[in-house]
PDB file of N, CA and C in Angstrom:
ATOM      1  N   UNK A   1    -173.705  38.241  12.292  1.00  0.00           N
ATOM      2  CA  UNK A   1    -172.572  37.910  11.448  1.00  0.00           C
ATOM      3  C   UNK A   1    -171.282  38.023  12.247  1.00  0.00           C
ATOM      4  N   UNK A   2    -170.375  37.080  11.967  1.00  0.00           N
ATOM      5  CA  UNK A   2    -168.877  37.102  12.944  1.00  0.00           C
ATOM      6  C   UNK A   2    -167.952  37.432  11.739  1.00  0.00           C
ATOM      7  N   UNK A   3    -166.743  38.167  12.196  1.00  0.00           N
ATOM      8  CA  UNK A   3    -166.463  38.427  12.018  1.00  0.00           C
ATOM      9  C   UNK A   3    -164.524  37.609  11.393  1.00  0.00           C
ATOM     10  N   UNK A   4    -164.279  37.194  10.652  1.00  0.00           N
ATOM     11  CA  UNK A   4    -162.935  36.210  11.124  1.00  0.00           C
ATOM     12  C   UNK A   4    -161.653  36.641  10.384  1.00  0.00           C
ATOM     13  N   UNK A   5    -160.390  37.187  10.813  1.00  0.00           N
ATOM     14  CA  UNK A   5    -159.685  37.315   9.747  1.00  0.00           C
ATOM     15  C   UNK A   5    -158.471  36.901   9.691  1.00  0.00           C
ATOM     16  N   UNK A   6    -157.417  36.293   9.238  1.00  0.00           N
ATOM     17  CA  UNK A   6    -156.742  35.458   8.770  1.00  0.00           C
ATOM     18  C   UNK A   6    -155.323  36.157   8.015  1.00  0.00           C
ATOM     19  N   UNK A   7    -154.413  35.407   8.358  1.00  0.00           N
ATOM     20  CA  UNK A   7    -153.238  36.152   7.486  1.00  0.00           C
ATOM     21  C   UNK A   7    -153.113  35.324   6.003  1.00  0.00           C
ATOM     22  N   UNK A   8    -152.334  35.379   5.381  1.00  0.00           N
ATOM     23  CA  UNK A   8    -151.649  34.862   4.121  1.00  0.00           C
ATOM     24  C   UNK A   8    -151.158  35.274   2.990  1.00  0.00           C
ATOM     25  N   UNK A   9    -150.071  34.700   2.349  1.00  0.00           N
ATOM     26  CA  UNK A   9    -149.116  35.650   1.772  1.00  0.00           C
ATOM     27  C   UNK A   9    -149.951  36.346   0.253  1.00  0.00           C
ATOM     28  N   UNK A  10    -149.246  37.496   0.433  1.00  0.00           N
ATOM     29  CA  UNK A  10    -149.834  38.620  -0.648  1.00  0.00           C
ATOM     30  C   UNK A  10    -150.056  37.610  -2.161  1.00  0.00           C
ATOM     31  N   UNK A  11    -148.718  37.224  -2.559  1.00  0.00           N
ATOM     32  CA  UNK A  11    -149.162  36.294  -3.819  1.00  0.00           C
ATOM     33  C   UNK A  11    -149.981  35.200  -3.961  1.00  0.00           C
ATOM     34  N   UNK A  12    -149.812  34.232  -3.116  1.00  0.00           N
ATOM     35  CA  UNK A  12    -151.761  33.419  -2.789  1.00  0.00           C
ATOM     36  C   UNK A  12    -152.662  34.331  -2.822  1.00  0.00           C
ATOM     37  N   UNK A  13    -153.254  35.717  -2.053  1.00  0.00           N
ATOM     38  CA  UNK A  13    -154.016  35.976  -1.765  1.00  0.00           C
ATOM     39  C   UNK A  13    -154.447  36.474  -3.158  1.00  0.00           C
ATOM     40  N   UNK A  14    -153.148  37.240  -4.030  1.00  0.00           N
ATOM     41  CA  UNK A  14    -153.844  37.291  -5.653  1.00  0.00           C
ATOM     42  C   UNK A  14    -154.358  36.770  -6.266  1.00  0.00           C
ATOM     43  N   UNK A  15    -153.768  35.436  -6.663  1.00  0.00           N
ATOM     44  CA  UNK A  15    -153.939  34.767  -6.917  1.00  0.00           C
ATOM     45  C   UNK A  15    -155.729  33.821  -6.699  1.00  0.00           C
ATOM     46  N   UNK A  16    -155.455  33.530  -5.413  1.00  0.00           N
ATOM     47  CA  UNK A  16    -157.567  33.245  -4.936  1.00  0.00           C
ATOM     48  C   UNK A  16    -158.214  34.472  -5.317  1.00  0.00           C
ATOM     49  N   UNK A  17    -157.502  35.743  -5.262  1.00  0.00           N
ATOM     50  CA  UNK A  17    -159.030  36.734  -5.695  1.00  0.00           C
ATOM     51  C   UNK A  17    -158.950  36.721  -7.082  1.00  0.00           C
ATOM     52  N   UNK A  18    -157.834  36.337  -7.849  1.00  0.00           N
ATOM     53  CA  UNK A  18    -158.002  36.153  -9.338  1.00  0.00           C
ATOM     54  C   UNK A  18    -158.857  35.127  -9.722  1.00  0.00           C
ATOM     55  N   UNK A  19    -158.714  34.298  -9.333  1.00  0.00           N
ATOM     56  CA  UNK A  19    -159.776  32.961  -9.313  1.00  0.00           C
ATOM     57  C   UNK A  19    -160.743  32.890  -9.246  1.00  0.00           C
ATOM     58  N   UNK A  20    -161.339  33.676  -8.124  1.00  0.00           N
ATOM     59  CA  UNK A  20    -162.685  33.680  -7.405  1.00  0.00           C
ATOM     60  C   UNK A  20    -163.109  34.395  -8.191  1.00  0.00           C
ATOM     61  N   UNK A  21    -162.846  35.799  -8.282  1.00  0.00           N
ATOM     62  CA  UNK A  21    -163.637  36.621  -9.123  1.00  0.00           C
ATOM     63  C   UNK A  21    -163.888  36.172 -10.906  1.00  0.00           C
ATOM     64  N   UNK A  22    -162.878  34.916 -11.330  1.00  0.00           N
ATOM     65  CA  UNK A  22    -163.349  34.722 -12.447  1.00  0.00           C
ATOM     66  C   UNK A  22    -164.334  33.444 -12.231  1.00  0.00           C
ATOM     67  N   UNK A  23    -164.661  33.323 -11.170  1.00  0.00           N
ATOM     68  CA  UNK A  23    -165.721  32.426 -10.689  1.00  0.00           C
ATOM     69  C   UNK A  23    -166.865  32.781 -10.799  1.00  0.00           C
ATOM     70  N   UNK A  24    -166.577  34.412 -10.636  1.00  0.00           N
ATOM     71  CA  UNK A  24    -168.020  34.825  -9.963  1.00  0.00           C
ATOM     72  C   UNK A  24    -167.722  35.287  -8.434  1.00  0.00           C
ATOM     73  N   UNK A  25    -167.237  34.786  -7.433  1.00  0.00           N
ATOM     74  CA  UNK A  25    -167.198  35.582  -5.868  1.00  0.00           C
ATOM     75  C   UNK A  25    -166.090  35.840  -5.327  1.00  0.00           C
ATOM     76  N   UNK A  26    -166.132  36.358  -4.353  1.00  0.00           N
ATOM     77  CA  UNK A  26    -165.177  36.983  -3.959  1.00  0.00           C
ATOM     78  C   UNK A  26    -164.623  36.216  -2.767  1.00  0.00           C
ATOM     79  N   UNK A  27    -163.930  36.480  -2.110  1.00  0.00           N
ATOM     80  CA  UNK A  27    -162.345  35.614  -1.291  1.00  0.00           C
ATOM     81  C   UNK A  27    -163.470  35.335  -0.128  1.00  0.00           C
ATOM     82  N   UNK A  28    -164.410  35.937   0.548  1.00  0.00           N
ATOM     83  CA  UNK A  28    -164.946  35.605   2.142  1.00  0.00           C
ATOM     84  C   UNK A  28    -166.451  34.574   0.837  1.00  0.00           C
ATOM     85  N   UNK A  29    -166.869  34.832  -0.045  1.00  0.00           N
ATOM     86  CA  UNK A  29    -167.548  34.363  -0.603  1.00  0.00           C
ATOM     87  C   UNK A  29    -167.714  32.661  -0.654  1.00  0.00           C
ATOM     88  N   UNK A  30    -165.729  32.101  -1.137  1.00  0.00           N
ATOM     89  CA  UNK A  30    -165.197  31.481  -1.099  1.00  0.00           C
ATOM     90  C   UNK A  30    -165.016  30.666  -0.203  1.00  0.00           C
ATOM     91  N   UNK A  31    -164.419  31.143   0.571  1.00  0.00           N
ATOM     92  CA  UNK A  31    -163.948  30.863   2.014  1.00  0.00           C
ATOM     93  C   UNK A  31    -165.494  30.233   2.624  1.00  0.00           C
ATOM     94  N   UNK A  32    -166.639  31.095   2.934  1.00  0.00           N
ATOM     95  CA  UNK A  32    -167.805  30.196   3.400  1.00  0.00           C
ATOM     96  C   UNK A  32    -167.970  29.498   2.333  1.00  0.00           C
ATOM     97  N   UNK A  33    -168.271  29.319   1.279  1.00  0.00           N
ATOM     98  CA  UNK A  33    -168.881  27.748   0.723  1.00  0.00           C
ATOM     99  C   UNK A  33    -167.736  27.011   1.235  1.00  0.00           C
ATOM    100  N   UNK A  34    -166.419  26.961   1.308  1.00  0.00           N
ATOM    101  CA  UNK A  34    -165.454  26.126   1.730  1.00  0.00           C
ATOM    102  C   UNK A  34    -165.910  25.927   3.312  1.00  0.00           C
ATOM    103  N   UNK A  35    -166.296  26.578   4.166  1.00  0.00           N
ATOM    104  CA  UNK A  35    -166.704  26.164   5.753  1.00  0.00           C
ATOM    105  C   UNK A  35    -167.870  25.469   5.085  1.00  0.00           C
ATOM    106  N   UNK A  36    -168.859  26.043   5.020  1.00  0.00           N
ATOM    107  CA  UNK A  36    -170.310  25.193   5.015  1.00  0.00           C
ATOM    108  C   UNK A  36    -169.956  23.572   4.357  1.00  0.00           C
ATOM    109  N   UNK A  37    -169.398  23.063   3.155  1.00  0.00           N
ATOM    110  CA  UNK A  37    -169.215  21.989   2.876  1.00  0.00           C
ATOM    111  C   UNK A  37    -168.112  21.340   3.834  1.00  0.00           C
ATOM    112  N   UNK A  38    -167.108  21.782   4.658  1.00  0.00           N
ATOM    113  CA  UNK A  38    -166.665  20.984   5.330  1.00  0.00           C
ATOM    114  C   UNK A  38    -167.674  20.647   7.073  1.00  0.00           C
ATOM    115  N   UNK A  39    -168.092  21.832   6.747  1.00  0.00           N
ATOM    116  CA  UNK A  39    -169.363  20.936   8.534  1.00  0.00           C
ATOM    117  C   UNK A  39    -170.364  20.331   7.750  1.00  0.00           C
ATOM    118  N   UNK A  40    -170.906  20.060   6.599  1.00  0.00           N
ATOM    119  CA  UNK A  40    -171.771  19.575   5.790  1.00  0.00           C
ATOM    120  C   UNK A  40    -171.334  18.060   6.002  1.00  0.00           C
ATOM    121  N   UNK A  41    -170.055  18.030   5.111  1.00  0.00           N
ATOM    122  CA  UNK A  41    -169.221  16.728   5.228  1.00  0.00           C
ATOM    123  C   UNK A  41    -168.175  16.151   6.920  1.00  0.00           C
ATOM    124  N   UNK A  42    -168.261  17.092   7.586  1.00  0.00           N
ATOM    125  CA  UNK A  42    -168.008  16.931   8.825  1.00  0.00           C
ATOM    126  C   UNK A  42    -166.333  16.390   8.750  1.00  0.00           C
ATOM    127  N   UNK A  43    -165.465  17.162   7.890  1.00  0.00           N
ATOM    128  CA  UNK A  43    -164.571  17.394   7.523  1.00  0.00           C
ATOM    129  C   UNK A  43    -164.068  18.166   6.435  1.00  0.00           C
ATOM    130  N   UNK A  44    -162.490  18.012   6.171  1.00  0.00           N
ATOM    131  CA  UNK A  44    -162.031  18.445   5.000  1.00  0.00           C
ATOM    132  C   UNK A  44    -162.377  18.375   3.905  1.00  0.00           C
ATOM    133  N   UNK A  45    -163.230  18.932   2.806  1.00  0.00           N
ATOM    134  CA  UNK A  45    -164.148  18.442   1.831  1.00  0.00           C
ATOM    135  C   UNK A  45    -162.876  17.902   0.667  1.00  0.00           C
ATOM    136  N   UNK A  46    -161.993  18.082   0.950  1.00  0.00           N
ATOM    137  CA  UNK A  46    -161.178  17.680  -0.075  1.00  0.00           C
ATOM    138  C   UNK A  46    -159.613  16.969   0.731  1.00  0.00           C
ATOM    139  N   UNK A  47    -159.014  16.053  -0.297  1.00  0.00           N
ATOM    140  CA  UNK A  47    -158.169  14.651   0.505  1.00  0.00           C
ATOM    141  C   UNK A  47    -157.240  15.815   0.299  1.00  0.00           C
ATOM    142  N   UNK A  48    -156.062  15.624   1.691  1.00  0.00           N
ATOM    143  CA  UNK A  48    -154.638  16.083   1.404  1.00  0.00           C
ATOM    144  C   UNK A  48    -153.992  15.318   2.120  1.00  0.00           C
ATOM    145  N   UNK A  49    -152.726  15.511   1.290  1.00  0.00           N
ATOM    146  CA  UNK A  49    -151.525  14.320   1.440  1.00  0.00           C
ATOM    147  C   UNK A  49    -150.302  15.084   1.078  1.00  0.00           C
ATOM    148  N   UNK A  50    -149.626  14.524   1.263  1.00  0.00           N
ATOM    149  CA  UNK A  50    -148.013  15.267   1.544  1.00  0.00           C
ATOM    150  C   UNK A  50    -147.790  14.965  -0.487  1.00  0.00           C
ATOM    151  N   UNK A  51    -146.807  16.584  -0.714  1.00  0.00           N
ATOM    152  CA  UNK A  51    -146.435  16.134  -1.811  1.00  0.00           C
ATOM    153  C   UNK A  51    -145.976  15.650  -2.292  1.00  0.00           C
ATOM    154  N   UNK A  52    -145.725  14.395  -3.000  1.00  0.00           N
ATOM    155  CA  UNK A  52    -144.855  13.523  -3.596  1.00  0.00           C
ATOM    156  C   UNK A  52    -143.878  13.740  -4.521  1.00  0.00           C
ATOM    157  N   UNK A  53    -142.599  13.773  -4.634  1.00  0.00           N
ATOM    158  CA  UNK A  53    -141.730  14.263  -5.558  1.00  0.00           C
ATOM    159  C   UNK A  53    -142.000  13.006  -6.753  1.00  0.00           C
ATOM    160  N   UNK A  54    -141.905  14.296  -8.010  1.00  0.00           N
ATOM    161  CA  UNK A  54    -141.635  13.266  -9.009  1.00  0.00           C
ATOM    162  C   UNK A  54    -140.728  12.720  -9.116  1.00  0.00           C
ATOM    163  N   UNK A  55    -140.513  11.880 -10.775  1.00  0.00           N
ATOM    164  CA  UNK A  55    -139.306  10.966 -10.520  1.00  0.00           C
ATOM    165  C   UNK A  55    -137.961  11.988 -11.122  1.00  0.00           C
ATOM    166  N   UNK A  56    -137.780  13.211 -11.143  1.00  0.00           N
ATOM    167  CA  UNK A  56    -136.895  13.778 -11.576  1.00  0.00           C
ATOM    168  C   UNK A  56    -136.218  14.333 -10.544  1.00  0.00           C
ATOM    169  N   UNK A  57    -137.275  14.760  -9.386  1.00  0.00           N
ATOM    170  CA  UNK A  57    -136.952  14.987  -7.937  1.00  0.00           C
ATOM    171  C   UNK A  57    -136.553  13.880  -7.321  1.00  0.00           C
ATOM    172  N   UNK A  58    -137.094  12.828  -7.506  1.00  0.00           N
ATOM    173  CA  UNK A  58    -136.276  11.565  -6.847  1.00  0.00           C
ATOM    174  C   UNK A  58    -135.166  11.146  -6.903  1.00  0.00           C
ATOM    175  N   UNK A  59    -134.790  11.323  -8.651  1.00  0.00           N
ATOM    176  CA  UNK A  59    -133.313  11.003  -9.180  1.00  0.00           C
ATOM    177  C   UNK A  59    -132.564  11.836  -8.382  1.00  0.00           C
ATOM    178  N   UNK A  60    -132.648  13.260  -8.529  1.00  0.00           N
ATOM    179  CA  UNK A  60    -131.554  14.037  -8.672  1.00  0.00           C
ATOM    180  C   UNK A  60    -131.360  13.598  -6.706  1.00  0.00           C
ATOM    181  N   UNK A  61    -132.191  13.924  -5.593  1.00  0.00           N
ATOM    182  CA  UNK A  61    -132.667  12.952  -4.366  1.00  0.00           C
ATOM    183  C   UNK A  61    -131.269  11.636  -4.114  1.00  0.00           C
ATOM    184  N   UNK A  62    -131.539  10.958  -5.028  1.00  0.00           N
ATOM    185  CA  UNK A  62    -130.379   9.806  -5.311  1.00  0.00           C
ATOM    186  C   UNK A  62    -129.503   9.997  -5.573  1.00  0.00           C
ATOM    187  N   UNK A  63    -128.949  10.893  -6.609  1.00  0.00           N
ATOM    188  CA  UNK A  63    -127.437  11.517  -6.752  1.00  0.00           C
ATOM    189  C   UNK A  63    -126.983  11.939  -5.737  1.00  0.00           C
ATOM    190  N   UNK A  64    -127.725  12.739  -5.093  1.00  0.00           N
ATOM    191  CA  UNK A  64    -126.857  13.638  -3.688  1.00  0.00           C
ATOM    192  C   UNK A  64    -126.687  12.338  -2.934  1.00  0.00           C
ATOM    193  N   UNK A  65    -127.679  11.646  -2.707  1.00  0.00           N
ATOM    194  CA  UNK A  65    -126.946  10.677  -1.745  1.00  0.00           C
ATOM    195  C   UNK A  65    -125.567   9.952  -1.919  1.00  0.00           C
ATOM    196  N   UNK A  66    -125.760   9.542  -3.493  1.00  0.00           N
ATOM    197  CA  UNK A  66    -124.728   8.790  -3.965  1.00  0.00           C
ATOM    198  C   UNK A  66    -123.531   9.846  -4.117  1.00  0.00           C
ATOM    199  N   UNK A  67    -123.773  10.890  -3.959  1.00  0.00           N
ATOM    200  CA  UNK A  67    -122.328  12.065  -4.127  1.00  0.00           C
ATOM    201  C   UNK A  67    -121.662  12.356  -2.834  1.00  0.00           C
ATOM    202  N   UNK A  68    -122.450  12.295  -1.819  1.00  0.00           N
ATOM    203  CA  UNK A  68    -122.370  11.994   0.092  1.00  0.00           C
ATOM    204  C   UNK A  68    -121.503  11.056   0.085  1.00  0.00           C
ATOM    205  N   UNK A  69    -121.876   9.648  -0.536  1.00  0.00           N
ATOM    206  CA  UNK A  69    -121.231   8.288  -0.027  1.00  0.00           C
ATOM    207  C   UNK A  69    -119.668   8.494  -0.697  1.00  0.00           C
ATOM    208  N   UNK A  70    -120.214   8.871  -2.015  1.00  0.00           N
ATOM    209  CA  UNK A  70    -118.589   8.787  -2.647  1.00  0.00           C
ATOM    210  C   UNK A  70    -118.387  10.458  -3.345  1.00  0.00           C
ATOM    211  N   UNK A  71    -118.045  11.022  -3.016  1.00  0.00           N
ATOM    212  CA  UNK A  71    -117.362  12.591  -2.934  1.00  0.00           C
ATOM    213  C   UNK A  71    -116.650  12.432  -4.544  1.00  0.00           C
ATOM    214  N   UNK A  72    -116.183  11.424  -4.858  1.00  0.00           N
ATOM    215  CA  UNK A  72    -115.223  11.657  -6.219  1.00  0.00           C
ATOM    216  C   UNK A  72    -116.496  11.579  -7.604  1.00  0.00           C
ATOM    217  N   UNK A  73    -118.072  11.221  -7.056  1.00  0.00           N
ATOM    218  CA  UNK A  73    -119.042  11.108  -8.039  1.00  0.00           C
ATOM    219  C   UNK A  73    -119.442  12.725  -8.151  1.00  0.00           C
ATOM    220  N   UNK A  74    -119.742  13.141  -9.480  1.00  0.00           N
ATOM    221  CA  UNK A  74    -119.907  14.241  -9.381  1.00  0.00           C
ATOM    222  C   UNK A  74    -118.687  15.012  -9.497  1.00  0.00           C
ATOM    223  N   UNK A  75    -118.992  16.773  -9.760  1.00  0.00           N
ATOM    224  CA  UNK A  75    -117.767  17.430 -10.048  1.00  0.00           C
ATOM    225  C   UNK A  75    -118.459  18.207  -9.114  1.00  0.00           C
ATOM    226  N   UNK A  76    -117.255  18.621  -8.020  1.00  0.00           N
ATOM    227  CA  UNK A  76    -116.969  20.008  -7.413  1.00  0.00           C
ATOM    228  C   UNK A  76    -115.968  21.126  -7.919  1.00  0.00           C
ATOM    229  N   UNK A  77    -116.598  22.346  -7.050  1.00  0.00           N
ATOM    230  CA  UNK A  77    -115.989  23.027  -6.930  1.00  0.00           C
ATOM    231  C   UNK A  77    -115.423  24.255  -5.707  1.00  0.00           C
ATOM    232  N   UNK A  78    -114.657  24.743  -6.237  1.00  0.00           N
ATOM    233  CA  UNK A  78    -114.260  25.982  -5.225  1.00  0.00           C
ATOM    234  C   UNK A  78    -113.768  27.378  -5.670  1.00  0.00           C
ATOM    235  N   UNK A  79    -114.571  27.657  -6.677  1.00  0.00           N
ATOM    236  CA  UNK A  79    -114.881  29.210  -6.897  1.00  0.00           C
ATOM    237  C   UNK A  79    -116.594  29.280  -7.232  1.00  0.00           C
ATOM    238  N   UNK A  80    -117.076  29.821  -6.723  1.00  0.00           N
ATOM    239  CA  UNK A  80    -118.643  29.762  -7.135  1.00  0.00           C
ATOM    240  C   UNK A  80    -118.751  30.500  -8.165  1.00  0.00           C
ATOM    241  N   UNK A  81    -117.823  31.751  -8.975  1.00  0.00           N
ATOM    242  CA  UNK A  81    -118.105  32.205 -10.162  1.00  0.00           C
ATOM    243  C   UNK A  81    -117.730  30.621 -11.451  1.00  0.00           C
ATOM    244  N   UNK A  82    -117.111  30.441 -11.076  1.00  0.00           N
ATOM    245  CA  UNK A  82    -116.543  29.080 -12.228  1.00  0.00           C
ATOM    246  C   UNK A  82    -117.561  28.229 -12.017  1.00  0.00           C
ATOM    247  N   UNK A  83    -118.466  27.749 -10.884  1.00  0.00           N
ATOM    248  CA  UNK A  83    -119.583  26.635 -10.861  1.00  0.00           C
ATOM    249  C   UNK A  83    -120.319  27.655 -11.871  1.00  0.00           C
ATOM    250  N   UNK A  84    -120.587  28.672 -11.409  1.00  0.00           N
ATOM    251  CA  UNK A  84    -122.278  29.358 -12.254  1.00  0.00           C
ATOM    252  C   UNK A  84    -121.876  29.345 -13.732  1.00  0.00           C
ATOM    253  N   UNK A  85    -120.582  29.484 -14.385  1.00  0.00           N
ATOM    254  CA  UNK A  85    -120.348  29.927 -15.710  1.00  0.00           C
ATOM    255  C   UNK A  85    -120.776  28.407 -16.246  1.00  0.00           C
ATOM    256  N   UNK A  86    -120.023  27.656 -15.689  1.00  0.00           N
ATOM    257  CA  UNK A  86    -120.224  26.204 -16.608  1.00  0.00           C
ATOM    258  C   UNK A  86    -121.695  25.771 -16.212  1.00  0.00           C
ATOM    259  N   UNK A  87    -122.809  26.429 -15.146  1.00  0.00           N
ATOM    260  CA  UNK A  87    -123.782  25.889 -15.495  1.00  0.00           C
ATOM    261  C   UNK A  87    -124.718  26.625 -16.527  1.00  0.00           C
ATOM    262  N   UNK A  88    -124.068  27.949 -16.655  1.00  0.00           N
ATOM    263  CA  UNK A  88    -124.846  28.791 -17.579  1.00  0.00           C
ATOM    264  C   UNK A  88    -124.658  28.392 -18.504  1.00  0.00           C
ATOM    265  N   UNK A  89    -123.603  28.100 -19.380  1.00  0.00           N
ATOM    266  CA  UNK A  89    -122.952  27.664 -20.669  1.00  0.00           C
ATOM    267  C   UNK A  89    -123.505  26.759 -21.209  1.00  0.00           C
TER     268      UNK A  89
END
């Protein structure tokens, strides 16, 4: 048996042992069925692709640009307590 160990952040790592164990196994349990099906499949057993922003991320994406080009779109400011109040409000 080899031995392999790996970093990753504390809240993922809860998170997969929350998972797993309501699976049934545990995190190295996991982890090999995830190796064995990718040399099985002689890759990544599952597609990844970059995340795509939705279209709410896209809009707002488009405003900044359009607030870049023309500075008078949009409201600024220059006290950051007065930006946070009117966005709390």
């Amino acid at each position: 048996m080899a031995t392999v160990s790996f970093r990753m952040d504390d809240a993922l790592k809860k998170q997969a042992d929350e998972l797993f164990n309501d699976l049934g196994m545990n995190l190295t349990t996991a982890f090999t069925i995830f190796v064995k099906q990718a040399v099985r499949e002689q890759g990544i057993p599952f597609e990844i692709s970059r995340e795509v922003p939705n279209s709410e991320t896209l809009e707002a994406i488009r405003e900044v640009e359009e607030m870049k080009k023309n500075p008078s779109f949009g409201k600024s400011y220059t006290d950051i307590d007065k930006m946070m109040e009117e966005m709390l409000s």
